[in-house]
C-alpha atoms as a PDB file:
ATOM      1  CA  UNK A   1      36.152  37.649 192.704  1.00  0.00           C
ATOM      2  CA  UNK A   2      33.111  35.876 192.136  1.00  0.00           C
ATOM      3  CA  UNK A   3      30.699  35.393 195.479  1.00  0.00           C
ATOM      4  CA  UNK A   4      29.520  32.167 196.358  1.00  0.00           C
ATOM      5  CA  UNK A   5      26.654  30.523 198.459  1.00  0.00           C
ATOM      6  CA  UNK A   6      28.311  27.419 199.745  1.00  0.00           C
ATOM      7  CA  UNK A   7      27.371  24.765 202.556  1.00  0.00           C
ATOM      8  CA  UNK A   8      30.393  22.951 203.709  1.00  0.00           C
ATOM      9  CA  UNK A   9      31.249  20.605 206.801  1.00  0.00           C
ATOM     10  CA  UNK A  10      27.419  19.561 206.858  1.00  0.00           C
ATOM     11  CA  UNK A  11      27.235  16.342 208.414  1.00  0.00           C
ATOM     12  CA  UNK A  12      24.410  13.865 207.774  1.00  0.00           C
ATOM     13  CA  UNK A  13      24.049  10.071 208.855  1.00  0.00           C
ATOM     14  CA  UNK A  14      24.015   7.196 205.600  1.00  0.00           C
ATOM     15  CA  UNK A  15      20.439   7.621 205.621  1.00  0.00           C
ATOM     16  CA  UNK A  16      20.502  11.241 205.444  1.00  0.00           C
ATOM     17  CA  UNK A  17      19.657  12.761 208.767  1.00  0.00           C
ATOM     18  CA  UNK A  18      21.329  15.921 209.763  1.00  0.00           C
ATOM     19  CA  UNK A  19      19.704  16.057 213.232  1.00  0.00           C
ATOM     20  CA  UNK A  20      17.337  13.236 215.165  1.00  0.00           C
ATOM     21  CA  UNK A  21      14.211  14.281 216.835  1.00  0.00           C
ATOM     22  CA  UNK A  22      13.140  15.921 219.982  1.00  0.00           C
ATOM     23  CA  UNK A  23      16.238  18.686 219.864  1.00  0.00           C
ATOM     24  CA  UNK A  24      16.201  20.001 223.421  1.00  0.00           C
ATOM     25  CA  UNK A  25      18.749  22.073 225.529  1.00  0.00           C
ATOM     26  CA  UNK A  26      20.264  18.929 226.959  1.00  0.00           C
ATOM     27  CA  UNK A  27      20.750  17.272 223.335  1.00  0.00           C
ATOM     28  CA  UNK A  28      21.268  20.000 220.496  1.00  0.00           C
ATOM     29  CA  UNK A  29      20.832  17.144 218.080  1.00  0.00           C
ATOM     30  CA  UNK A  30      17.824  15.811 219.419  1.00  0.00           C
ATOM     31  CA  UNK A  31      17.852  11.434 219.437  1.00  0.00           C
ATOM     32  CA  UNK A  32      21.341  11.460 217.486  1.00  0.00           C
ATOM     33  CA  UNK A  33      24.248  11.568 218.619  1.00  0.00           C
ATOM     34  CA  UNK A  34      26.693  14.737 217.430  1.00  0.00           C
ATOM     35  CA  UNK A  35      30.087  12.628 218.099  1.00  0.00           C
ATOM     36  CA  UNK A  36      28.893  10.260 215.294  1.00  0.00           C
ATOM     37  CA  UNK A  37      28.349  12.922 212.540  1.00  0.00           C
ATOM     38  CA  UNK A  38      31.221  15.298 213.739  1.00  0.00           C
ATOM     39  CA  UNK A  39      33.982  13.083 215.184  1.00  0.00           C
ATOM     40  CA  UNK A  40      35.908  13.187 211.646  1.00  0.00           C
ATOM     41  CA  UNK A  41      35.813  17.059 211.999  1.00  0.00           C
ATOM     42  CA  UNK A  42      36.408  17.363 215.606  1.00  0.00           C
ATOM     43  CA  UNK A  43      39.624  14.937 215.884  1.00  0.00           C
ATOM     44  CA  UNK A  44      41.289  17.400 213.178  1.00  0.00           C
ATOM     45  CA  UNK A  45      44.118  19.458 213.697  1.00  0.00           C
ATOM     46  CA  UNK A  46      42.176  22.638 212.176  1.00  0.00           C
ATOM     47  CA  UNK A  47      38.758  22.290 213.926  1.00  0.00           C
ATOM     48  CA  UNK A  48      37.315  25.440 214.793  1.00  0.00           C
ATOM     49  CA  UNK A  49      36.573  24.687 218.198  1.00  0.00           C
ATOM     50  CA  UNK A  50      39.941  22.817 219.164  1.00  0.00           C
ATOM     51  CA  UNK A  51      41.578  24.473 222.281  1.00  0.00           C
ATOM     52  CA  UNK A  52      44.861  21.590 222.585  1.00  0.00           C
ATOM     53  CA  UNK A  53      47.408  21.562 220.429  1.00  0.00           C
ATOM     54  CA  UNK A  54      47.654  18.080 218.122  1.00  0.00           C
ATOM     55  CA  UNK A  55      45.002  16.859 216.058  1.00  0.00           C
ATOM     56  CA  UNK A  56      44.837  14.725 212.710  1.00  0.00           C
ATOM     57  CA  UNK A  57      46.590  15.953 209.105  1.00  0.00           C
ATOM     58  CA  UNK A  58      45.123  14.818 205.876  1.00  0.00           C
ATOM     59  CA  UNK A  59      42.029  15.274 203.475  1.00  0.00           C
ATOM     60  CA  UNK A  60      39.773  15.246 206.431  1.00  0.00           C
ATOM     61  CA  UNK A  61      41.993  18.276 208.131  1.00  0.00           C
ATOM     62  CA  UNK A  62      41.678  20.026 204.722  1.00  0.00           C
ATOM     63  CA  UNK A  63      38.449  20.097 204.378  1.00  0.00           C
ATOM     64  CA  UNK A  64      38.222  21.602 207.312  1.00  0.00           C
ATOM     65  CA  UNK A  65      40.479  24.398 207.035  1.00  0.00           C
ATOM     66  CA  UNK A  66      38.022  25.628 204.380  1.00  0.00           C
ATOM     67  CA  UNK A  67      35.342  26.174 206.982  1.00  0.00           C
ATOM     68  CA  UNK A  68      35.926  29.927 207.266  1.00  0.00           C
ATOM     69  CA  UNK A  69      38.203  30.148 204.181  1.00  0.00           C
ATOM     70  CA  UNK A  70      36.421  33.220 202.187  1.00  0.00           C
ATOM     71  CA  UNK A  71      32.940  33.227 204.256  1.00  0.00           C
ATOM     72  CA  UNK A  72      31.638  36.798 205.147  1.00  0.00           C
ATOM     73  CA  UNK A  73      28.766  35.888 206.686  1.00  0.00           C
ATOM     74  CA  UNK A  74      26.617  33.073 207.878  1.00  0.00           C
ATOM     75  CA  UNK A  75      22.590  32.093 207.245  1.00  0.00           C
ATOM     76  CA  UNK A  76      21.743  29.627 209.203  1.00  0.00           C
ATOM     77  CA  UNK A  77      18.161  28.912 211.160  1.00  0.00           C
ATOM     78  CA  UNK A  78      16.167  29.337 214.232  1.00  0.00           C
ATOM     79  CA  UNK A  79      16.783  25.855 215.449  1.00  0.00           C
ATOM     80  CA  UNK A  80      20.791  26.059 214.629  1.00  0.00           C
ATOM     81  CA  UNK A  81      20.743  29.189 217.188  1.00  0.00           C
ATOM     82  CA  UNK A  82      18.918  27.417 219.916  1.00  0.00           C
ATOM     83  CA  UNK A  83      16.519  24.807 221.167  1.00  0.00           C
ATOM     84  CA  UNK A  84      13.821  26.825 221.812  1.00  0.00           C
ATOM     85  CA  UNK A  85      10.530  27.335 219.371  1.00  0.00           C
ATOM     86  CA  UNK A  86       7.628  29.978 219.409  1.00  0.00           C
ATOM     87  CA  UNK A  87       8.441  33.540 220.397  1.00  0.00           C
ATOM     88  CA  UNK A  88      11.447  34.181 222.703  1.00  0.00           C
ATOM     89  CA  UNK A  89      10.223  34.283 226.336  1.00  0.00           C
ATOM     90  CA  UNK A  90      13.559  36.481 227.107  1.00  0.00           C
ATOM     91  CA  UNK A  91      16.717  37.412 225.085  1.00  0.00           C
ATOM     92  CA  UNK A  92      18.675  35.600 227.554  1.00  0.00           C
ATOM     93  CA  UNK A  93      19.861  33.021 225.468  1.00  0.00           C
ATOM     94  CA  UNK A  94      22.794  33.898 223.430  1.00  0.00           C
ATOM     95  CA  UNK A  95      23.654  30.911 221.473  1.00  0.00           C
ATOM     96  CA  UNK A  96      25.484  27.499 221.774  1.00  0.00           C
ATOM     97  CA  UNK A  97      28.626  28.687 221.825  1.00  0.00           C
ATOM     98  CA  UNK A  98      29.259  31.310 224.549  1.00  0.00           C
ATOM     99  CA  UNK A  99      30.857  34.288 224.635  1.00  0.00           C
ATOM    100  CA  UNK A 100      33.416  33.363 221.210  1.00  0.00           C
ATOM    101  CA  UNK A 101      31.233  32.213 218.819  1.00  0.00           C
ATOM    102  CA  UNK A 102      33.296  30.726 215.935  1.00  0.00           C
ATOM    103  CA  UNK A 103      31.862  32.410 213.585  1.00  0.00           C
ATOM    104  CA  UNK A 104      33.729  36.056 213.148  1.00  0.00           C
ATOM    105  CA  UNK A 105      31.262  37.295 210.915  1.00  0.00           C
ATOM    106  CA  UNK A 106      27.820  38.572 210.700  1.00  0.00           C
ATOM    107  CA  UNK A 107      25.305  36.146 211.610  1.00  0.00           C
ATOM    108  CA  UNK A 108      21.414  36.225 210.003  1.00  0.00           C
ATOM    109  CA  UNK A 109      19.906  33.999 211.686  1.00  0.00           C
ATOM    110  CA  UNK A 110      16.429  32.922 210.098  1.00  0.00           C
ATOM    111  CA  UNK A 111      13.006  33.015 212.433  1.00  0.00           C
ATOM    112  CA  UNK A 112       9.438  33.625 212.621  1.00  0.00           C
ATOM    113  CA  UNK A 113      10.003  35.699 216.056  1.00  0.00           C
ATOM    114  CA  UNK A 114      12.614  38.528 215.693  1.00  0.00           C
ATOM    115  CA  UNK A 115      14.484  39.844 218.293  1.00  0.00           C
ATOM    116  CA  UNK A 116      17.267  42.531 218.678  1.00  0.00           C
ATOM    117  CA  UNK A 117      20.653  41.864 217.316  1.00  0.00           C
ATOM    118  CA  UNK A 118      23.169  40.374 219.345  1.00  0.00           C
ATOM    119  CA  UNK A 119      27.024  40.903 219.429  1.00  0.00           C
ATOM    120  CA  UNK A 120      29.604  38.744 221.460  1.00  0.00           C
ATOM    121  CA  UNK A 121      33.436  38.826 220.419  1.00  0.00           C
ATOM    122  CA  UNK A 122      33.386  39.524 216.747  1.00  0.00           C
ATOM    123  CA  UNK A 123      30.363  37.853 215.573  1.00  0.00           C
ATOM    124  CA  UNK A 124      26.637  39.737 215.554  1.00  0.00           C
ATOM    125  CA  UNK A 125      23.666  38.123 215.093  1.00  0.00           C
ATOM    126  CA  UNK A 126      20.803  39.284 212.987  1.00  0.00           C
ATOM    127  CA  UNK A 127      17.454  37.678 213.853  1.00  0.00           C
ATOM    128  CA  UNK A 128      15.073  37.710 210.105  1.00  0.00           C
ATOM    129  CA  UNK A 129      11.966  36.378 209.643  1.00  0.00           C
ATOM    130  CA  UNK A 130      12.073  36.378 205.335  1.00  0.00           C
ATOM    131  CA  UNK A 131      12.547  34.536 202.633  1.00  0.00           C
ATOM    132  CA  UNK A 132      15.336  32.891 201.566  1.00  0.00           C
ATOM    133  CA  UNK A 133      16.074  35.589 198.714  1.00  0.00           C
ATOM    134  CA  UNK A 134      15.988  38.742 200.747  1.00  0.00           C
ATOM    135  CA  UNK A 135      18.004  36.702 203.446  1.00  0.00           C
ATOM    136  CA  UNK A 136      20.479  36.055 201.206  1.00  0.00           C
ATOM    137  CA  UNK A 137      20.795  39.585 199.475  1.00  0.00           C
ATOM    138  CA  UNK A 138      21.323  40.773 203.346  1.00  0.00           C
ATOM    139  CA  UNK A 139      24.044  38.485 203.447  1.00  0.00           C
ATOM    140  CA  UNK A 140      25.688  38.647 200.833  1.00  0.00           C
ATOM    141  CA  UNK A 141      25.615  42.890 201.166  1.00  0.00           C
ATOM    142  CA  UNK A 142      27.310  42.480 204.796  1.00  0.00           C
ATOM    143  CA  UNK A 143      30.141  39.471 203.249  1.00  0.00           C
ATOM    144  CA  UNK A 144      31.410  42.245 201.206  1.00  0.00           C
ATOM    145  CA  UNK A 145      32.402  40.644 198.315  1.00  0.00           C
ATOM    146  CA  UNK A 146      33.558  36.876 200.389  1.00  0.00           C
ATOM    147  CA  UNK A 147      31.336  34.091 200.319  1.00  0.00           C
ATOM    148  CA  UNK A 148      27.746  33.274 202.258  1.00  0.00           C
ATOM    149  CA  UNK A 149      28.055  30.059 203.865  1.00  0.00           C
ATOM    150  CA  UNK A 150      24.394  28.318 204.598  1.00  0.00           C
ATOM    151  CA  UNK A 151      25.255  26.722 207.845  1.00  0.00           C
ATOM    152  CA  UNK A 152      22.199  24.546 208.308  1.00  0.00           C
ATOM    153  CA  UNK A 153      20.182  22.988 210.031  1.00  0.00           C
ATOM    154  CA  UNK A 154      18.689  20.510 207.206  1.00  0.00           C
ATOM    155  CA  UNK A 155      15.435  22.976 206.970  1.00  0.00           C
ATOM    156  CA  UNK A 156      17.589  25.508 206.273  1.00  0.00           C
ATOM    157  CA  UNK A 157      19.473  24.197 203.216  1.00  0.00           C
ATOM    158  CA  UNK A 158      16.223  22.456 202.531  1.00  0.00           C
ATOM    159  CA  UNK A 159      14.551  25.499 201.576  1.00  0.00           C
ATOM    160  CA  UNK A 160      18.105  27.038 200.025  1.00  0.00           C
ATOM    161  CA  UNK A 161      18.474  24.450 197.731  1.00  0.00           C
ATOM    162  CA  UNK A 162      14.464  23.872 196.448  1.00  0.00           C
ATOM    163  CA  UNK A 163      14.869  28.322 195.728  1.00  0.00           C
ATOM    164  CA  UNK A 164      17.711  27.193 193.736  1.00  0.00           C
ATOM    165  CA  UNK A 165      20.257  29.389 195.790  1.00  0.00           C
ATOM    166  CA  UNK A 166      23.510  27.057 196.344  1.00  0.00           C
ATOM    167  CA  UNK A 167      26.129  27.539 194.651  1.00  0.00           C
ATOM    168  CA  UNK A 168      28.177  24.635 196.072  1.00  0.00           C
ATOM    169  CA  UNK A 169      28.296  21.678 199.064  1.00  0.00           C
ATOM    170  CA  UNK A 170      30.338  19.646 200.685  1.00  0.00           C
ATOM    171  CA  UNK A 171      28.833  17.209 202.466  1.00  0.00           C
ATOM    172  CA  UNK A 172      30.281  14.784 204.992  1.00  0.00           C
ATOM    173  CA  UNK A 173      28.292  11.014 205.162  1.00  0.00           C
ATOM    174  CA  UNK A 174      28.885   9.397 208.625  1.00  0.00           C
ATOM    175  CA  UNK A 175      28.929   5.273 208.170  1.00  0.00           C
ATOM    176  CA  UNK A 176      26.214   5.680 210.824  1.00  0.00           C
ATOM    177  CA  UNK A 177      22.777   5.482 210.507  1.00  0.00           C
ATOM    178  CA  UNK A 178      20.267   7.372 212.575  1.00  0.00           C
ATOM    179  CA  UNK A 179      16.472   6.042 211.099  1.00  0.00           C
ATOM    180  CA  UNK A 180      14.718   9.013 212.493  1.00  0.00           C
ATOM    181  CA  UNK A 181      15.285  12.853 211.740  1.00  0.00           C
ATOM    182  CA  UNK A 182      15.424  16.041 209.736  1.00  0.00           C
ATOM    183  CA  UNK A 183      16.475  14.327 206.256  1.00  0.00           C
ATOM    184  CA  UNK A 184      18.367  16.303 204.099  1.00  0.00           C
ATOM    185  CA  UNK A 185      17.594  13.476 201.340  1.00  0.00           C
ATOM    186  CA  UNK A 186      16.714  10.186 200.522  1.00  0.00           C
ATOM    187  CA  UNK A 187      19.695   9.607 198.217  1.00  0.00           C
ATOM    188  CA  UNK A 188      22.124  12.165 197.140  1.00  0.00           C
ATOM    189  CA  UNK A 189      21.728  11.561 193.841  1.00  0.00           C
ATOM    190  CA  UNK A 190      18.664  13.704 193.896  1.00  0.00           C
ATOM    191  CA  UNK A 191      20.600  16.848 193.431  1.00  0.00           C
ATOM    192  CA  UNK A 192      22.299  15.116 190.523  1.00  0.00           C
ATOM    193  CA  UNK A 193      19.939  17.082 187.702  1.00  0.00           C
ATOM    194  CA  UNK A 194      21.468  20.434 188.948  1.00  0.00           C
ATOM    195  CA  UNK A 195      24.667  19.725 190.598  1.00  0.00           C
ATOM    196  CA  UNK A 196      27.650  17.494 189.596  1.00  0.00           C
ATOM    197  CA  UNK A 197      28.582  15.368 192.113  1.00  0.00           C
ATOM    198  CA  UNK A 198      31.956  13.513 193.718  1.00  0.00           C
ATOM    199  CA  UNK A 199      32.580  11.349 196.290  1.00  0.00           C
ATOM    200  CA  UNK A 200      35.347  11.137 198.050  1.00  0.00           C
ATOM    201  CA  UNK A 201      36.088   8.304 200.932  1.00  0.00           C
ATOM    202  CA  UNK A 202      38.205   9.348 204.035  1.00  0.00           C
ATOM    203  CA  UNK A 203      40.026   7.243 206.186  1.00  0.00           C
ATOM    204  CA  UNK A 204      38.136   8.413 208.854  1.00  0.00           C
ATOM    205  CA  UNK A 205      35.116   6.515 207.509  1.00  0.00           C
ATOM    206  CA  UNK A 206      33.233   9.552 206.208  1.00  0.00           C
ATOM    207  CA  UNK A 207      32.281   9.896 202.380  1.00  0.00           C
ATOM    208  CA  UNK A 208      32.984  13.084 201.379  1.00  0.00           C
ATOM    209  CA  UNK A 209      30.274  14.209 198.900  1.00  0.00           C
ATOM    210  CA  UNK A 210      31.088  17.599 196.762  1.00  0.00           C
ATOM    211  CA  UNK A 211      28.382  19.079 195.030  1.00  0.00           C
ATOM    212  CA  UNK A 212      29.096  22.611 192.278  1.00  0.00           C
ATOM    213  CA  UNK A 213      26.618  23.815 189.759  1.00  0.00           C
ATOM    214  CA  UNK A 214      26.380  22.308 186.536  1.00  0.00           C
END
């Protein structure tokens, strides 16, 4: 089984943006607004974080059944983990998402201010301050043969993608746009000298965009 480094369900605005400015503890996505990237994902019958039965069926609900198909761990960065910047003034905070994170694998979470690992449910934590290579050899070690998912923010693929590391991408395009933000690009086509590149339009409104190696 061959191993993969794949982002999928990343969610960026028409013009790019992944996440507006001035991210705080009140607004994980800074300016923007998360139900206008993520309400394709979130109205689907196989969202991660649904807790009532129901839900959408279709190519949107696909898609995002393959969110933890195959992954055996997670990279994502500092900023993805929580609000807060410079070094930790306590290890209180434990993460968005409580005592379940959705994850249910290890975590290596990437930072200029380590801190001790941290476990809740099924999922630990690994706090790294490396490069995207020795990061990803950690990873991939602890996936055991499964997939590496690159779970953002748009720094984090940033720097993923320009060391040449992805493997594959999906990539949702919300018919909003946000002007201000952590761009992922200026046009997709960018990618388009080492990836191939499909899009596909949901009824939702999103435009899927698939990217695999060339």
């Amino acid at each position: 089984m061959t191993q993969r480094v794949r982002v999928h369900c990343f969610n960026v605005s028409q013009d790019g943006i992944g996440a507006g400015e001035e991210q705080s503890l009140e607004h994980p996505f800074g300016l923007a607004d998360p139900r206008e990237l993520w309400a394709w994902a979130g109205a689907t019958a196989s969202w991660v974080n649904r807790t009532e039965p129901g839900g959408t069926r279709g190519l949107d609900d696909y898609i995002t059944r393959d969110m933890t198909r195959k992954i055996g761990a997670e990279i994502m960065g500092r900023n993805k983990f929580g609000p807060f910047r410079g070094p930790w003034p306590n290890y209180e905070w434990q993460g968005w998402w409580g005592g379940e994170p959705p994850f249910h694998t290890p975590v290596f979470v990437l930072t200029h201010h380590v801190r001790p690992s941290l476990t809740l449910s099924d999922t630990t934590f690994h706090f790294l301050d490396t490069t995207p290579h020795e990061a990803l050899k950690q990873a991939k070690a602890a996936a055991d043969g499964r997939d590496v998912r690159i779970g953002g923010g748009v720094t984090t693929i940033r720097e993923f993608l320009d060391a040449d590391l992805i493997d594959e991408m999906h990539v949702a395009v919300a018919p909003v746009e946000l002007g201000d933000g952590l761009r992922l690009w200026e046009s997709p086509d960018e990618l388009t000298d080492r990836y191939h590149l499909e899009r596909v339009p949901s009824p939702s409104g999103v435009v899927h965009h698939f990217f695999w190696r060339r």
